[in-house]
C-alpha atoms as a PDB file:
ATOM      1  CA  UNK A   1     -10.844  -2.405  21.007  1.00  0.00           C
ATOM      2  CA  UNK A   2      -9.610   1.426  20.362  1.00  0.00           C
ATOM      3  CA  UNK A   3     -12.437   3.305  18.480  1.00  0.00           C
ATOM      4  CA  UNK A   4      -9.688   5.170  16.519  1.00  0.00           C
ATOM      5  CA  UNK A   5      -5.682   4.403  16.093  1.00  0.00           C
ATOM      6  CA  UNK A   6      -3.156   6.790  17.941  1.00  0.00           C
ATOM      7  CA  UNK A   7      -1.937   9.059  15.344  1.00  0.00           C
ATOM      8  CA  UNK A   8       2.253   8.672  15.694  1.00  0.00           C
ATOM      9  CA  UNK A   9       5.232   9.659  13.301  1.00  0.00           C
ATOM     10  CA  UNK A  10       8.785   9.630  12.629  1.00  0.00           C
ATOM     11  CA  UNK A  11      11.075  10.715  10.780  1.00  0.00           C
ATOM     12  CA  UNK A  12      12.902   9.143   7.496  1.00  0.00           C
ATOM     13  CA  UNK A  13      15.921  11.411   4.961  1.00  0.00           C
ATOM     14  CA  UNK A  14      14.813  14.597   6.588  1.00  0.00           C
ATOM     15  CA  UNK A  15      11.162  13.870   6.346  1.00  0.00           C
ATOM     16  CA  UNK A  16       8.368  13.277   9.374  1.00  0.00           C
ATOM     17  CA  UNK A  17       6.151  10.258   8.245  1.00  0.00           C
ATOM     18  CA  UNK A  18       3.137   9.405  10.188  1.00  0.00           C
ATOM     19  CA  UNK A  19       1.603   6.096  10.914  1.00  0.00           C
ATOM     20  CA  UNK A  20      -1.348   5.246  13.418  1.00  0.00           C
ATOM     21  CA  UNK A  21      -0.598   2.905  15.874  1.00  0.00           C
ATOM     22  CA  UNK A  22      -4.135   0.364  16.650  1.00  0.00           C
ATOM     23  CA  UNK A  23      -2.711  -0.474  20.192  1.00  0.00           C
ATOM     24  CA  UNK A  24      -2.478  -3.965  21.905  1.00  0.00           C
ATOM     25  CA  UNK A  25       1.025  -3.586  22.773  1.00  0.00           C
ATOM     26  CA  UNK A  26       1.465  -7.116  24.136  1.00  0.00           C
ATOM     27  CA  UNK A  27      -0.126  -8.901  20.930  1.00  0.00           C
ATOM     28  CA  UNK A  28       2.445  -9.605  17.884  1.00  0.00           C
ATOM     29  CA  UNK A  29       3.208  -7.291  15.409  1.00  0.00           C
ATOM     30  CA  UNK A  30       1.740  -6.642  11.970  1.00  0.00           C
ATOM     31  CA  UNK A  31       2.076  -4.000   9.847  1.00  0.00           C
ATOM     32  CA  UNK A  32      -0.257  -2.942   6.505  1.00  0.00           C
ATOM     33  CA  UNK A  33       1.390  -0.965   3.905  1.00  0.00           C
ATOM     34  CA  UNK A  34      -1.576   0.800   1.488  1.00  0.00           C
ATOM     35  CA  UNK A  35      -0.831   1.718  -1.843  1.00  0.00           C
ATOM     36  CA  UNK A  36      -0.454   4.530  -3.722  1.00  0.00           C
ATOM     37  CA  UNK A  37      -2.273   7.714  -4.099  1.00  0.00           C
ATOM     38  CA  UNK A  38      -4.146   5.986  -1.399  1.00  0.00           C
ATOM     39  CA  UNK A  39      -3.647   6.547   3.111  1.00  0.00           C
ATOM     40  CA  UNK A  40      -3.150   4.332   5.492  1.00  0.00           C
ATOM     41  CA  UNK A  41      -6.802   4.355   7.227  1.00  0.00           C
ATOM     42  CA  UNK A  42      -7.975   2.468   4.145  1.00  0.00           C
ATOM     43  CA  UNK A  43      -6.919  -0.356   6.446  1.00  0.00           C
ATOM     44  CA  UNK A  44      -9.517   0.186   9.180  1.00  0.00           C
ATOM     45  CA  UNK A  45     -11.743  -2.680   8.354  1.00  0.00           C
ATOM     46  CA  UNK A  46      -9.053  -4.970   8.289  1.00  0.00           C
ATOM     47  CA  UNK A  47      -7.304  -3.570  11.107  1.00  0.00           C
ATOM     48  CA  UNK A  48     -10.510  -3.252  13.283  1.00  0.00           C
ATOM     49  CA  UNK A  49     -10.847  -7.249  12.761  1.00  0.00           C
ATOM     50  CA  UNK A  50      -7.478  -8.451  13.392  1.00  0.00           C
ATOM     51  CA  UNK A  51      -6.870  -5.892  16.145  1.00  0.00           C
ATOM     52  CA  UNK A  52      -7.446  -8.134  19.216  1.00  0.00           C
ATOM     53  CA  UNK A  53      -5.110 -10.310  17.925  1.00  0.00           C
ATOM     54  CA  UNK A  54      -1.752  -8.242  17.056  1.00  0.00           C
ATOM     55  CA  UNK A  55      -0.037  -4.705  17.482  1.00  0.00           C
ATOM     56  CA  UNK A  56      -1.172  -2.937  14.150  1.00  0.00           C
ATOM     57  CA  UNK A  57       0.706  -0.417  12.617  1.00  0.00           C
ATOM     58  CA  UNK A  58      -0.057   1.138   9.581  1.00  0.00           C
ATOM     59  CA  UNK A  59       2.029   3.898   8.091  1.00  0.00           C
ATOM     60  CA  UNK A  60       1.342   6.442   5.462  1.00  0.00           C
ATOM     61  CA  UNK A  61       3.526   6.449   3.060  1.00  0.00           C
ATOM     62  CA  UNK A  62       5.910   9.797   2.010  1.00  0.00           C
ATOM     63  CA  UNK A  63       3.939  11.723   0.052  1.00  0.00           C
ATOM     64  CA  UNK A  64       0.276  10.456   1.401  1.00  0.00           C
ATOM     65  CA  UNK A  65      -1.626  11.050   3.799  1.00  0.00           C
ATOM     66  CA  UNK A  66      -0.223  13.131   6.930  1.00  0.00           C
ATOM     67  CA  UNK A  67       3.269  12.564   6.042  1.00  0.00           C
ATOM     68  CA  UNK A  68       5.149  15.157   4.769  1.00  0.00           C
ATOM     69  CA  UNK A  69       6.100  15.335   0.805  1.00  0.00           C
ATOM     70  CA  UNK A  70       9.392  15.169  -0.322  1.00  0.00           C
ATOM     71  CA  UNK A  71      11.039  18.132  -1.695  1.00  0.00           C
ATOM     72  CA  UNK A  72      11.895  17.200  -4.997  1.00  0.00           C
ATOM     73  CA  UNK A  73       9.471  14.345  -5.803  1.00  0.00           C
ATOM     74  CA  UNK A  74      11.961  11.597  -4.566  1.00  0.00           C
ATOM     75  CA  UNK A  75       9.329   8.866  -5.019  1.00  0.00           C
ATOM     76  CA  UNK A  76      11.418   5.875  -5.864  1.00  0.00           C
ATOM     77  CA  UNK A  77      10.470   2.442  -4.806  1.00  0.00           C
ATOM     78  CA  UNK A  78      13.912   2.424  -2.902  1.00  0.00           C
ATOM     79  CA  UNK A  79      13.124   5.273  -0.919  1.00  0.00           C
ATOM     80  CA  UNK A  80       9.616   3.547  -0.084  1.00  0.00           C
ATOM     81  CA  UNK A  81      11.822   0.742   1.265  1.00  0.00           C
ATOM     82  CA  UNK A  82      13.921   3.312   3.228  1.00  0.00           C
ATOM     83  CA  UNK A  83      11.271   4.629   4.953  1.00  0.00           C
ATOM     84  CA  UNK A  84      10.275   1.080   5.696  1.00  0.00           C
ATOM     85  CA  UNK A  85      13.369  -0.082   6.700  1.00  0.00           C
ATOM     86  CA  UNK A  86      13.393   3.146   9.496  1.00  0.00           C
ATOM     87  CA  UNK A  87       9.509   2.932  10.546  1.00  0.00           C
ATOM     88  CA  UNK A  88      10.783  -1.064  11.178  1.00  0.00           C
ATOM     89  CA  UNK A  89      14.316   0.340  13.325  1.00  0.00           C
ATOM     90  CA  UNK A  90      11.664   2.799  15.013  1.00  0.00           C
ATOM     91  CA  UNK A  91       8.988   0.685  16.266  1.00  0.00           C
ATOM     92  CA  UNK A  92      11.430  -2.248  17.078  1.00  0.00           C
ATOM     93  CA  UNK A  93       9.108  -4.330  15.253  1.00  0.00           C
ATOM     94  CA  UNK A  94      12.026  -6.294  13.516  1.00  0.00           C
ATOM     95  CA  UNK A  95      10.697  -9.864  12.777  1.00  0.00           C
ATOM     96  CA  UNK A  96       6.912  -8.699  11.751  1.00  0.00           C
ATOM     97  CA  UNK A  97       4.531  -9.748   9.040  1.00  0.00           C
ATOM     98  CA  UNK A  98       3.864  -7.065   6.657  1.00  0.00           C
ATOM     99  CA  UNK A  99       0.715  -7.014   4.943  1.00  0.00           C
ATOM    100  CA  UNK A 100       1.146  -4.829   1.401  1.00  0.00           C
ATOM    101  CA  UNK A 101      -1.250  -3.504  -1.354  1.00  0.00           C
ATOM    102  CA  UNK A 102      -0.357  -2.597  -4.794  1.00  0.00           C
ATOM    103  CA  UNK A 103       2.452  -0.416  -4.290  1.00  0.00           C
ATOM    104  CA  UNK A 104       2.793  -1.425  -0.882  1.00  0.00           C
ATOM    105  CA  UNK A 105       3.092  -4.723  -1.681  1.00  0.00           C
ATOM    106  CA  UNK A 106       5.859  -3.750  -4.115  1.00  0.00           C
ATOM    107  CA  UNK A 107       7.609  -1.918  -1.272  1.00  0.00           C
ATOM    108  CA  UNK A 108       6.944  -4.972   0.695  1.00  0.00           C
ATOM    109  CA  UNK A 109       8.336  -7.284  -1.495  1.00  0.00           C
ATOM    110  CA  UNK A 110      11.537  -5.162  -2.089  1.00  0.00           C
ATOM    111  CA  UNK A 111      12.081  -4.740   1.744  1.00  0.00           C
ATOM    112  CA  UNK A 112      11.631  -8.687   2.289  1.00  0.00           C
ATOM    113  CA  UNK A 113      14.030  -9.355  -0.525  1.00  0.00           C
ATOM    114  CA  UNK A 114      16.952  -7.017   0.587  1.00  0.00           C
ATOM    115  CA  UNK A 115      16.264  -8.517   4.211  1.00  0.00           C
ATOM    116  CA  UNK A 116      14.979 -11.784   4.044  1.00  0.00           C
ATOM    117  CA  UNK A 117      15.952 -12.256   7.892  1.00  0.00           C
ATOM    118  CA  UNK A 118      13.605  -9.477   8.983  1.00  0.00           C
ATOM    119  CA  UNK A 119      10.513 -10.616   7.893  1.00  0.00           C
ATOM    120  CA  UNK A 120       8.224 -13.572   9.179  1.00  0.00           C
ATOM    121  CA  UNK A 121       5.389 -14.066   6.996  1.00  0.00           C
ATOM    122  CA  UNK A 122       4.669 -11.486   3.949  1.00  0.00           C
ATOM    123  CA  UNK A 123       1.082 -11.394   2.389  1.00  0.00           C
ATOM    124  CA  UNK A 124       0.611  -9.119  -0.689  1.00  0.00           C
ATOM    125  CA  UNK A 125      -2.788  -7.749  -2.428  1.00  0.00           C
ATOM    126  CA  UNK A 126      -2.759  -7.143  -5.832  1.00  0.00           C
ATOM    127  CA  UNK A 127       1.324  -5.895  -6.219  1.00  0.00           C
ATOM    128  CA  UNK A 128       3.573  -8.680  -7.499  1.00  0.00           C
ATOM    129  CA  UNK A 129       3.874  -7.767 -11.528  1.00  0.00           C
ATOM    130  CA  UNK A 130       6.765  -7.143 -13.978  1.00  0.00           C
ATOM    131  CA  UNK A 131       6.221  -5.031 -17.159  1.00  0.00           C
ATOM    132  CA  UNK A 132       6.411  -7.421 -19.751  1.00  0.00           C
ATOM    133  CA  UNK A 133       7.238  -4.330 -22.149  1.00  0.00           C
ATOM    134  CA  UNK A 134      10.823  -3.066 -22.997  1.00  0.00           C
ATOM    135  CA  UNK A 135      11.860  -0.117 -21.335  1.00  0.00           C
ATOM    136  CA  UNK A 136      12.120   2.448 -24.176  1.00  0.00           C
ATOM    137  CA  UNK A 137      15.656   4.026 -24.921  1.00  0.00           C
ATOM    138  CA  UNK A 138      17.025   6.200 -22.030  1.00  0.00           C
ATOM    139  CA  UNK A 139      16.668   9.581 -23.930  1.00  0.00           C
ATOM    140  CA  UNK A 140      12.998   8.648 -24.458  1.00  0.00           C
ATOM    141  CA  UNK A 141      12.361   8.126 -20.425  1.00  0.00           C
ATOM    142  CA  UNK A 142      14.160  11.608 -19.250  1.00  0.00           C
ATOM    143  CA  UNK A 143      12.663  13.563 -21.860  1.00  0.00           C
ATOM    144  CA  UNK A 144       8.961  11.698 -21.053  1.00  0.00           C
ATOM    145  CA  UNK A 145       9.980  12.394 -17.289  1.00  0.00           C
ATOM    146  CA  UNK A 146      10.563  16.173 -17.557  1.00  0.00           C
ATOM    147  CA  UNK A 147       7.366  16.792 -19.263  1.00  0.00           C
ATOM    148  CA  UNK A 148       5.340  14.516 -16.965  1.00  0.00           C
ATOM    149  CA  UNK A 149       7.007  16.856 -14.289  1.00  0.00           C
ATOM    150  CA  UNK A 150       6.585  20.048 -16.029  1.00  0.00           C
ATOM    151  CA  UNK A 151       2.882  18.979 -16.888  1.00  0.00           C
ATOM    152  CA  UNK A 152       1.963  18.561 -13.054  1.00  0.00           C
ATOM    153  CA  UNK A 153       3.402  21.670 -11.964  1.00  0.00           C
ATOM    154  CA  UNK A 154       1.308  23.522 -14.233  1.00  0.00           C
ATOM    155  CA  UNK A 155      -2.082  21.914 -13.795  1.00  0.00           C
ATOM    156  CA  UNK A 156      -4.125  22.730 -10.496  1.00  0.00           C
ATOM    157  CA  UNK A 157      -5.403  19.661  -8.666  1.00  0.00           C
ATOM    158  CA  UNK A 158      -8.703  18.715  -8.103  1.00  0.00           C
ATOM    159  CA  UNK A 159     -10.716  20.686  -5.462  1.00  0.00           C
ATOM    160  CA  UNK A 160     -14.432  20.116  -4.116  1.00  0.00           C
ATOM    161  CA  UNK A 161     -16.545  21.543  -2.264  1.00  0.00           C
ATOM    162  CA  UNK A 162     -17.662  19.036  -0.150  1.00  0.00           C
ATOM    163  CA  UNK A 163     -16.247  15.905   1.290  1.00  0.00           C
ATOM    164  CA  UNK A 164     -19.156  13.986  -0.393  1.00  0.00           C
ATOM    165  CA  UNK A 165     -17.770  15.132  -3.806  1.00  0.00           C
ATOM    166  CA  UNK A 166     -14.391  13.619  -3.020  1.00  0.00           C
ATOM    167  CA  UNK A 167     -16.770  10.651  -2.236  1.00  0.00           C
ATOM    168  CA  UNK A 168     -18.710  10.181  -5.169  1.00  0.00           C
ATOM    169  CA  UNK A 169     -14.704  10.925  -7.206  1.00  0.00           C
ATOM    170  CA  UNK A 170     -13.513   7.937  -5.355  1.00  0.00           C
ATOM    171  CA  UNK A 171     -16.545   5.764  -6.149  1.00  0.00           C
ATOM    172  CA  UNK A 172     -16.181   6.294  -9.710  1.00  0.00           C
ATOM    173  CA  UNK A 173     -12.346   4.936  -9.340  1.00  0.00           C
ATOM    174  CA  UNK A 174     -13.969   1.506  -8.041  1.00  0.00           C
ATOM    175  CA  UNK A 175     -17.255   1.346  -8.521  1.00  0.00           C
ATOM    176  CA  UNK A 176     -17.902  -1.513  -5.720  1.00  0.00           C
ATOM    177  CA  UNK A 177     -17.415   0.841  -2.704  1.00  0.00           C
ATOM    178  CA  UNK A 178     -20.334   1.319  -0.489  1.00  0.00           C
ATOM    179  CA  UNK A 179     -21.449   5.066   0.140  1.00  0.00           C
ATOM    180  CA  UNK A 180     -19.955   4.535   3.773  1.00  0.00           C
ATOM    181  CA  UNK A 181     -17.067   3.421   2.412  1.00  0.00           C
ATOM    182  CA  UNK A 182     -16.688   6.124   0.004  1.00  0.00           C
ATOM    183  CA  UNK A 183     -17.088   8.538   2.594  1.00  0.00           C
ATOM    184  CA  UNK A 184     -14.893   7.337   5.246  1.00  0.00           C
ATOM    185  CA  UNK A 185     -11.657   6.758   2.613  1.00  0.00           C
ATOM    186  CA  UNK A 186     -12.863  10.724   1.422  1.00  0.00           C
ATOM    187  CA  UNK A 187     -12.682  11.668   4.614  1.00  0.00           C
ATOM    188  CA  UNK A 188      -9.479  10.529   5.125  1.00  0.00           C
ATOM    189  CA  UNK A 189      -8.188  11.320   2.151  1.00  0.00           C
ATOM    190  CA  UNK A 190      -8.841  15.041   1.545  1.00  0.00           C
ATOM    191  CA  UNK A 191      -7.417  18.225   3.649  1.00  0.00           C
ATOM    192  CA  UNK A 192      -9.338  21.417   3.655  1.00  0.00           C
ATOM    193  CA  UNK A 193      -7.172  24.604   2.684  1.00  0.00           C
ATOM    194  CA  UNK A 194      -7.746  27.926   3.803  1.00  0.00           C
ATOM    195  CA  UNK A 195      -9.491  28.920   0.842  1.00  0.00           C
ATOM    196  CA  UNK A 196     -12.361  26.507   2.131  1.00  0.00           C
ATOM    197  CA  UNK A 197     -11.885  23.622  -0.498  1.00  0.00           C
ATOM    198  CA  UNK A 198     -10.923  19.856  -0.246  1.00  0.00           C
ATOM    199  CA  UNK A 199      -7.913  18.501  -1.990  1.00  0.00           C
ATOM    200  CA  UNK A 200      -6.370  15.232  -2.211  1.00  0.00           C
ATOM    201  CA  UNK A 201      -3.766  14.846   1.026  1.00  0.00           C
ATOM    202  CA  UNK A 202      -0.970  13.175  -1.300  1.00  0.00           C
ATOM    203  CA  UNK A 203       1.396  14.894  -4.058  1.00  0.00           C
ATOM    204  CA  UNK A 204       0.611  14.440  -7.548  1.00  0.00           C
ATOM    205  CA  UNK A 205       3.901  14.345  -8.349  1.00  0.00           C
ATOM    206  CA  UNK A 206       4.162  11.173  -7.688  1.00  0.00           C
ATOM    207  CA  UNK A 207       2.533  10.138 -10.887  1.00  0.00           C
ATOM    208  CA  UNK A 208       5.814  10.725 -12.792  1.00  0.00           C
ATOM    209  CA  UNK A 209       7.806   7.692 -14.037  1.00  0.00           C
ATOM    210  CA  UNK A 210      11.235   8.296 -13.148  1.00  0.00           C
ATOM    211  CA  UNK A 211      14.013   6.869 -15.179  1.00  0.00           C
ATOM    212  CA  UNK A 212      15.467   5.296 -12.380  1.00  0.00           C
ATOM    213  CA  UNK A 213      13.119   2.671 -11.651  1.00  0.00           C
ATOM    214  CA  UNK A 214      14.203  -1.079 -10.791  1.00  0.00           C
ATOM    215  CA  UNK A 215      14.052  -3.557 -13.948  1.00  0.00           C
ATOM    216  CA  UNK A 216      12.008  -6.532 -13.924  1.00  0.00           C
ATOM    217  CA  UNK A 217      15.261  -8.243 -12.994  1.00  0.00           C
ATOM    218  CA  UNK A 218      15.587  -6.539 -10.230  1.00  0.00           C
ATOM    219  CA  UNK A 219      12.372  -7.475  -8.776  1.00  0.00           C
ATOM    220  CA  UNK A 220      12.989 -11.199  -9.793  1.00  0.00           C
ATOM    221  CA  UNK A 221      15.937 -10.754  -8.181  1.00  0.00           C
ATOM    222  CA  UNK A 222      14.838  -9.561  -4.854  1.00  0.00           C
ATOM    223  CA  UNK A 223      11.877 -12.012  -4.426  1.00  0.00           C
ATOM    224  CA  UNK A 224      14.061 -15.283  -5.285  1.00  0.00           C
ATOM    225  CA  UNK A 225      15.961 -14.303  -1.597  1.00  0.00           C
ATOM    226  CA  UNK A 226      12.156 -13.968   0.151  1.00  0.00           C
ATOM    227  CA  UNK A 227      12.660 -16.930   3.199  1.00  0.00           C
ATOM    228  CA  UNK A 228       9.426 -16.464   4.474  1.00  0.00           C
ATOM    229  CA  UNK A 229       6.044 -17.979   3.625  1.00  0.00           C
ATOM    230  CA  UNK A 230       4.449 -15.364   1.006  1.00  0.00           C
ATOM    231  CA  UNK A 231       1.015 -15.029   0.060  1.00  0.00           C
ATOM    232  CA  UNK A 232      -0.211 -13.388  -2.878  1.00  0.00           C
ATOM    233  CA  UNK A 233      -3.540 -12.416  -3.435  1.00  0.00           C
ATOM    234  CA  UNK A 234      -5.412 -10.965  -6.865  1.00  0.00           C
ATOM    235  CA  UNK A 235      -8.612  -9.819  -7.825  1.00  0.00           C
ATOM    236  CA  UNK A 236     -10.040 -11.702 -10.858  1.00  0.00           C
ATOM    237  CA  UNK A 237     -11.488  -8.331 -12.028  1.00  0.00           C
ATOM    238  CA  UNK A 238      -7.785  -6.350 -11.479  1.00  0.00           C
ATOM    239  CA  UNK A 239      -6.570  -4.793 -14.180  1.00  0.00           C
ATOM    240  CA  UNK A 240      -3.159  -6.554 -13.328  1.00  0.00           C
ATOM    241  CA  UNK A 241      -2.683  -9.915 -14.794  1.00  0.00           C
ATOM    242  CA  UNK A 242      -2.953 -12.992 -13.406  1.00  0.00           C
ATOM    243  CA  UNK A 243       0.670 -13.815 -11.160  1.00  0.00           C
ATOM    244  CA  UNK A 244       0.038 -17.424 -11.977  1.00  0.00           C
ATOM    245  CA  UNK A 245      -0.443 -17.136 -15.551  1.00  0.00           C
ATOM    246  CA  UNK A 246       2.527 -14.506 -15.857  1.00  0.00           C
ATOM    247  CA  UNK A 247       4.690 -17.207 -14.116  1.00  0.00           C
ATOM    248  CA  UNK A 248       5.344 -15.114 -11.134  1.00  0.00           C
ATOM    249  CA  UNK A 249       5.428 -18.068  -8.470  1.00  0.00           C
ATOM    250  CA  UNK A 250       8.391 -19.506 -10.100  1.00  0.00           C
ATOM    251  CA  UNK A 251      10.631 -16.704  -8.510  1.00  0.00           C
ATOM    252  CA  UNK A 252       9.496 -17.369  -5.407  1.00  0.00           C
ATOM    253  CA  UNK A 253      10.821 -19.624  -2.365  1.00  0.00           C
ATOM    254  CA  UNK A 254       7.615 -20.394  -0.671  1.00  0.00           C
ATOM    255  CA  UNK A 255       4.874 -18.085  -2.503  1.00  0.00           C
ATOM    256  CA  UNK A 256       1.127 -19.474  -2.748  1.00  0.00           C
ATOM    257  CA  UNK A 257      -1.262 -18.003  -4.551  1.00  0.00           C
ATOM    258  CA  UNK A 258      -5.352 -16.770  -3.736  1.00  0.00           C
ATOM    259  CA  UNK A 259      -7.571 -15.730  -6.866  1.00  0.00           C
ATOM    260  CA  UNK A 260     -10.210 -13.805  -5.366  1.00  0.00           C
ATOM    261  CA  UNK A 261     -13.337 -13.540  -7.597  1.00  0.00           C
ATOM    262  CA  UNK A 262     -15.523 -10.965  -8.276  1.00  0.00           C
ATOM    263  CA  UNK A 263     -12.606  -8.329  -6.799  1.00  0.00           C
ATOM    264  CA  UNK A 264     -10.991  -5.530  -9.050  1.00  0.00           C
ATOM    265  CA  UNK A 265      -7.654  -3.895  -7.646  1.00  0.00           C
ATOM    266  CA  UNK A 266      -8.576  -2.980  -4.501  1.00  0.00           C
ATOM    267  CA  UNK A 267      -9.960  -6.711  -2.778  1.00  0.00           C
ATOM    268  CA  UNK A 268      -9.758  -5.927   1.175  1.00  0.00           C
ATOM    269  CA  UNK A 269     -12.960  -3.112  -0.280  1.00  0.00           C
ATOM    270  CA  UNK A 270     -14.486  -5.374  -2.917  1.00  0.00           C
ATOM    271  CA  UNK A 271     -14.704  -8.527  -0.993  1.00  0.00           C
ATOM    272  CA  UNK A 272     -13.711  -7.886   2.698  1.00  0.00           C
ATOM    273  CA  UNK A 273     -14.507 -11.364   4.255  1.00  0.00           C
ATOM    274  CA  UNK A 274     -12.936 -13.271   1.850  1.00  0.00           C
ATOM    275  CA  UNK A 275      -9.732 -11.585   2.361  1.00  0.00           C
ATOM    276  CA  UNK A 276      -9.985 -11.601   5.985  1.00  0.00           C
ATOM    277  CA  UNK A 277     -10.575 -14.933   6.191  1.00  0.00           C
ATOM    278  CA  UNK A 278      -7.503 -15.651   4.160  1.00  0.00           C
ATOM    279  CA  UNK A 279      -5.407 -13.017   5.861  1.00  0.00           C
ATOM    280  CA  UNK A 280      -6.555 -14.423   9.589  1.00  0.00           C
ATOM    281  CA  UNK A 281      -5.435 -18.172   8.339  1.00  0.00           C
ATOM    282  CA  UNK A 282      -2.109 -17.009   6.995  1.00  0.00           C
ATOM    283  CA  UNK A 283      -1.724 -15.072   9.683  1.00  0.00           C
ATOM    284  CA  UNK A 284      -2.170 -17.238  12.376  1.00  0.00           C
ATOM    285  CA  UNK A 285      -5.392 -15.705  13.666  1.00  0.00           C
ATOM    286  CA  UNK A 286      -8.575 -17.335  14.602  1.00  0.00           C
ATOM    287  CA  UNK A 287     -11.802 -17.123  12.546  1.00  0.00           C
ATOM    288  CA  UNK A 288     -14.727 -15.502  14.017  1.00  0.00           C
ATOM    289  CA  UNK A 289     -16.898 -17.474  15.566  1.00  0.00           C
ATOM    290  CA  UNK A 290     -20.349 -18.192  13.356  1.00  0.00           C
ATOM    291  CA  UNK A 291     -23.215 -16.760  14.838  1.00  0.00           C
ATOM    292  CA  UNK A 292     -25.753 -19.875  15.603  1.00  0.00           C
END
């Protein structure tokens, strides 16, 4: 079992991405996509588990984490599924299961729907959804784009002092998180700059809704060619709704879905064992053996 993951990277449209690499070579492949505004060692739990069992790989996505930002804020979903289409050609890890959250599972779900042949088994947290809302008239979403963007370059982001005070930030987000938990997501999560203060690793311009986003359509779309068996998994507490009661499985091939209760948004922190224990039995993996 590696204490820590092999920090590796690549590179995707100009940019060098990083992902950590949990070792076991000869074991098959899985790789976690996190979410946004979020890094990729918000896995470790889950990958520390699962580890003896496949070749982990979890990349941060543009933008987060130690990858590079784009110039420009090119933050579509289609360039998420670029960069997961080359971290896939660049690992050689071709026919893998990809575990996603929220807008990793998004990405996920794109990627499996544009290549339905690539992908064995696709479980997703907390990220199948369609806005149920009309998109307002195109004039409306440039002009509400440009002064998102103008309103981010203006404002400074958050900086602490400590690491702790990224903490205690994060556990206000989700207020299930243990301390250690907190910490070790903070930790991760925060650079220090030369003037001696932690900010948040990823760019906030990410937060701006670009009018080129893909129409619920679209989505539908992409998940009606998903071949391979899909899981999806929500929190009863998330402030998404309910797949099942939005009707999602019925664009779906072979999609089942897991209510988790007592989890908001983020379920692999609010109720680890339950997910792993779905996760290992979708996955193929055995269950832990029950202490006597």
């Amino acid at each position: 079992m590696m204490a820590e993951p092999a920090d590796r990277f690549y590179e995707s449209q100009g940019l060098r991405l990083h992902y950590v690499d949990w070792g076991n070579e000869a074991a098959p492949p899985l790789i976690l996509v996190h979410g946004g505004l979020d890094h990729c060692r918000n896995w470790d739990a889950i990958a520390r588990e699962l580890q003896p069992h496949f070749h982990i790989i979890a990349p941060d996505l543009r933008g987060h984490g130690d990858s590079e930002w784009a110039k420009g804020s090119s933050y579509s979903l289609t360039d998420h599924v670029y960069d997961l289409s080359r971290l896939m050609r660049f690992t050689e890890l071709q026919d893998a299961p990809i575990v996603g959250h929220s807008l990793g599972g998004m990405i996920s779900l794109a990627y499996a729907g544009t290549y339905p042949d690539r992908i064995s088994r696709l479980a997703v947290l907390d990220g199948a959804f369609l806005s149920s809302s009309q998109p307002a008239p195109i004039h409306e979403q440039m002009s509400r784009w440009i002064d998102q963007l103008d309103r981010i370059g203006e404002r400074d982001p958050s900086a602490f002092r400590t690491i702790e005070q990224a903490a205690q930030r994060l556990s206000t987000r989700n207020k299930r998180l243990t301390p250690e938990l907190a910490l070790h997501l903070a930790r991760h999560g925060v650079r220090q700059d030369t003037d001696g203060l932690y900010r948040w690793k990823f760019d906030h311009y990410q937060r701006a809704r670009a009018p080129y986003r893909l129409s619920p359509d679209d989505h539908i779309a992409l998940w009606s060619r998903i071949t391979c068996p899909t899981l999806l998994m929500w929190g009863s507490e998330s402030f998404l709704p309910d797949p099942e009661a939005a009707g999602l499985l019925s664009h779906f091939k072979h999609a089942t879905l897991e209510k988790v209760v007592g989890a908001g948004h983020w379920l692999h922190h609010d109720r680890l064992d339950e997910v792993l224990a779905l996760l290992r039995r979708f996955l193929g993996a055995p269950q832990p053996v029950q202490a006597q």
